[in-house]
Protein backbone atom coordinates (compact mmCIF):
# COMPACT_ATOMS: atom_id res chain seq x y z
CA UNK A 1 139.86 90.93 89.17
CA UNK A 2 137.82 93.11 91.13
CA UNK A 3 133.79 93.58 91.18
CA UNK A 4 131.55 96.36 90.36
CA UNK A 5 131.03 99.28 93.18
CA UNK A 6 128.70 102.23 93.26
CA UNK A 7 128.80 104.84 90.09
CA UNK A 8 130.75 102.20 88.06
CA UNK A 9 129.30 101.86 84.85
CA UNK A 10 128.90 98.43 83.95
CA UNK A 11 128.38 96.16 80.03
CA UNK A 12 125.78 93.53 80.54
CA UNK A 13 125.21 90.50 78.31
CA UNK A 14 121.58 88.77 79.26
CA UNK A 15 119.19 86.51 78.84
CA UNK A 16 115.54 86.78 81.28
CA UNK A 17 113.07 83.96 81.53
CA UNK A 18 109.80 83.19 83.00
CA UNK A 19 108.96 80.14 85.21
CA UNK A 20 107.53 78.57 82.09
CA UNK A 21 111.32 78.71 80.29
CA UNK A 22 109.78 81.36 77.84
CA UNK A 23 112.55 84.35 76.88
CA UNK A 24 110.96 87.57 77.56
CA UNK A 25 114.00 90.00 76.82
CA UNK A 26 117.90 89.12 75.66
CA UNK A 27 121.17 91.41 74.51
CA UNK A 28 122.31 88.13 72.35
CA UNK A 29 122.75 89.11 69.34
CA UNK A 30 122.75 93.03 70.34
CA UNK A 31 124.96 95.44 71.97
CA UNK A 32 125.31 94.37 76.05
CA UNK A 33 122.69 95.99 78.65
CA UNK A 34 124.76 99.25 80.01
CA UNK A 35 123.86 101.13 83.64
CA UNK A 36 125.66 102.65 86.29
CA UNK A 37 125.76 100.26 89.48
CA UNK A 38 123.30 102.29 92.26
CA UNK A 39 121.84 104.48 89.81
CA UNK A 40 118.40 102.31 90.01
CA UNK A 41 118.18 102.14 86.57
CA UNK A 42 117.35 98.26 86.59
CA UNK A 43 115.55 96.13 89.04
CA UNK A 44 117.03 95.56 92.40
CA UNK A 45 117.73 91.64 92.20
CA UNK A 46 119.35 92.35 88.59
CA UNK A 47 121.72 95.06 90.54
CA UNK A 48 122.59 93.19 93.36
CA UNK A 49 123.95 89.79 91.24
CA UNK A 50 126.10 92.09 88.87
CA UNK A 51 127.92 93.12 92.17
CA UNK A 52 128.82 90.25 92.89
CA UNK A 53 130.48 89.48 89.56
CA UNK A 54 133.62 89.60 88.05
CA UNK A 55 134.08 90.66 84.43
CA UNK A 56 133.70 87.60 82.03
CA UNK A 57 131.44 85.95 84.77
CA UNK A 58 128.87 83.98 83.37
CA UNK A 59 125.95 82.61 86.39
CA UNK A 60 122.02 82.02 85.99
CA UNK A 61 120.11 83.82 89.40
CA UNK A 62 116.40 84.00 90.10
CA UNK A 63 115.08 86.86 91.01
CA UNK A 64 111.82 86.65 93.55
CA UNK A 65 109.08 88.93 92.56
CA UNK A 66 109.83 91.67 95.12
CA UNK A 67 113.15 92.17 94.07
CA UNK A 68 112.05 92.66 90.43
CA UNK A 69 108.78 94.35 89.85
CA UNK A 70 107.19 93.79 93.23
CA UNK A 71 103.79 91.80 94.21
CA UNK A 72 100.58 92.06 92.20
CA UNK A 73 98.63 94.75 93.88
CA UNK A 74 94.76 94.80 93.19
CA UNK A 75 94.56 97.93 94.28
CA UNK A 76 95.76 98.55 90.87
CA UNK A 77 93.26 97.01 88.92
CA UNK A 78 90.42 99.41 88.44
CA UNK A 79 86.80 99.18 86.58
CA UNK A 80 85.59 102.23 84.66
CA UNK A 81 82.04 102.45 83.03
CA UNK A 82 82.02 101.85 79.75
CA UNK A 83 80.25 105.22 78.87
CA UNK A 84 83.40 106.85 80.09
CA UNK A 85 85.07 105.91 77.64
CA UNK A 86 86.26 108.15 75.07
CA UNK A 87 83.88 107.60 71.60
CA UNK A 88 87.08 107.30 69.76
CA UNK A 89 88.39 104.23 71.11
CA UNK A 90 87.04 100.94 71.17
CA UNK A 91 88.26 99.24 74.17
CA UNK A 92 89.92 95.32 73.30
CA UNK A 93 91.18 93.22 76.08
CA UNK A 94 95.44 93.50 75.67
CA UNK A 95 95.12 96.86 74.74
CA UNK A 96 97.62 99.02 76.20
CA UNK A 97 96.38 102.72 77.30
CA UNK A 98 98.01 105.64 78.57
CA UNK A 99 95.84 107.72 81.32
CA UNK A 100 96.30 111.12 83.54
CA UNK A 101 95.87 111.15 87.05
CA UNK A 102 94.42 114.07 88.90
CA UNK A 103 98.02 115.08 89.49
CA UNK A 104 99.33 115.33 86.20
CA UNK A 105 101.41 111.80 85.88
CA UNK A 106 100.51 109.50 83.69
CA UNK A 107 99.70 106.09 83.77
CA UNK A 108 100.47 103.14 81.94
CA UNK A 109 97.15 100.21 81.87
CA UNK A 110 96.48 97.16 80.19
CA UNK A 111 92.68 96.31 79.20
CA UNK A 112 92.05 92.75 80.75
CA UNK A 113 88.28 92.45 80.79
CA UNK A 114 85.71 94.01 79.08
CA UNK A 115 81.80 93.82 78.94
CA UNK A 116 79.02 96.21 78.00
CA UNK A 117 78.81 97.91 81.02
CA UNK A 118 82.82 98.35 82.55
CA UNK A 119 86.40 98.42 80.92
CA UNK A 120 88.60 96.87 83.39
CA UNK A 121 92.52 98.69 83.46
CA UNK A 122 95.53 96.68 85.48
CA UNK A 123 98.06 99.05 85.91
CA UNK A 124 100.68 96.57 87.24
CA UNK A 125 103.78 95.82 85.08
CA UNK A 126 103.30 92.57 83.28
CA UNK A 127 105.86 91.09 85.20
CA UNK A 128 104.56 92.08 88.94
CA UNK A 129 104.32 89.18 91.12
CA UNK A 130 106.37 87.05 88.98
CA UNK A 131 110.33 85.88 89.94
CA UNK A 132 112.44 86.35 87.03
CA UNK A 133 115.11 83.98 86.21
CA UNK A 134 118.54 85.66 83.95
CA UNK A 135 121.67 84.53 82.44
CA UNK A 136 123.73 86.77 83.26
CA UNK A 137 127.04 87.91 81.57
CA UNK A 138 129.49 90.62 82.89
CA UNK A 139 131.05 92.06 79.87
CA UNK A 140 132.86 95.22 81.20
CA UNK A 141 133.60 97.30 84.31
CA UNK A 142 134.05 100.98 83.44
């Protein structure tokens, strides 16, 4: 049997978990994960385990954080005045936002605090600074 190389497209059967055991995301039950192996279409530490696979492997890795979704940056976590805020919405702590920088891109956030005078916006993924832990299942090469 032979393992995955670069621009092989690849089936994926998985299972991710936090620390705390909870399931955040899982193919069971659904059609297997598909990507092309270097393509960065899924997180590095995801990528790199499939390599090393053979088809019908089954293993369980964990991923650190900065081969997933990175560290928590702060840098990322902004406060706007509340008056800034457009009248139309009424800002709620889990509330997820979409925002334009100056350049034109736009921005995913996530309300996490709010009080009368600032709306605080994270703009890390959910799962930065967190290691991941999958199940992994190699389904197909090709």
């Amino acid at each position: 049997m032979s393992k995955p190389k670069r621009n092989d497209k690849v089936r994926v059967h998985y299972t991710g978990r936090l620390d705390d055991g909870s399931v955040f995301d899982t193919s069971q039950g659904a059609e297997p994960l598909e990507f092309t192996i270097g393509a960065n279409q899924v997180i590095t530490g995801f990528e790199n385990a499939v390599k090393e696979m053979e088809v019908g492997e089954k293993k369980t890795i964990k991923i650190p954080a900065d081969e997933a979704y990175g560290p928590r940056r702060e840098d990322l976590v902004i406060k706007v005045e509340r008056a800034k805020f457009p009248p139309h919405i009424t800002p709620e702590v889990g509330m997820h936002l979409q925002i334009t920088q100056s350049g034109g891109s736009i921005l995913n956030v996530l309300i996490s605090e709010v009080t009368d005078e600032y709306v605080t916006l994270d703009a890390n993924h959910p799962f930065a600074g967190k290691d991941l832990t999958f199940d992994l299942e190699l389904v197909s090469i090709g």
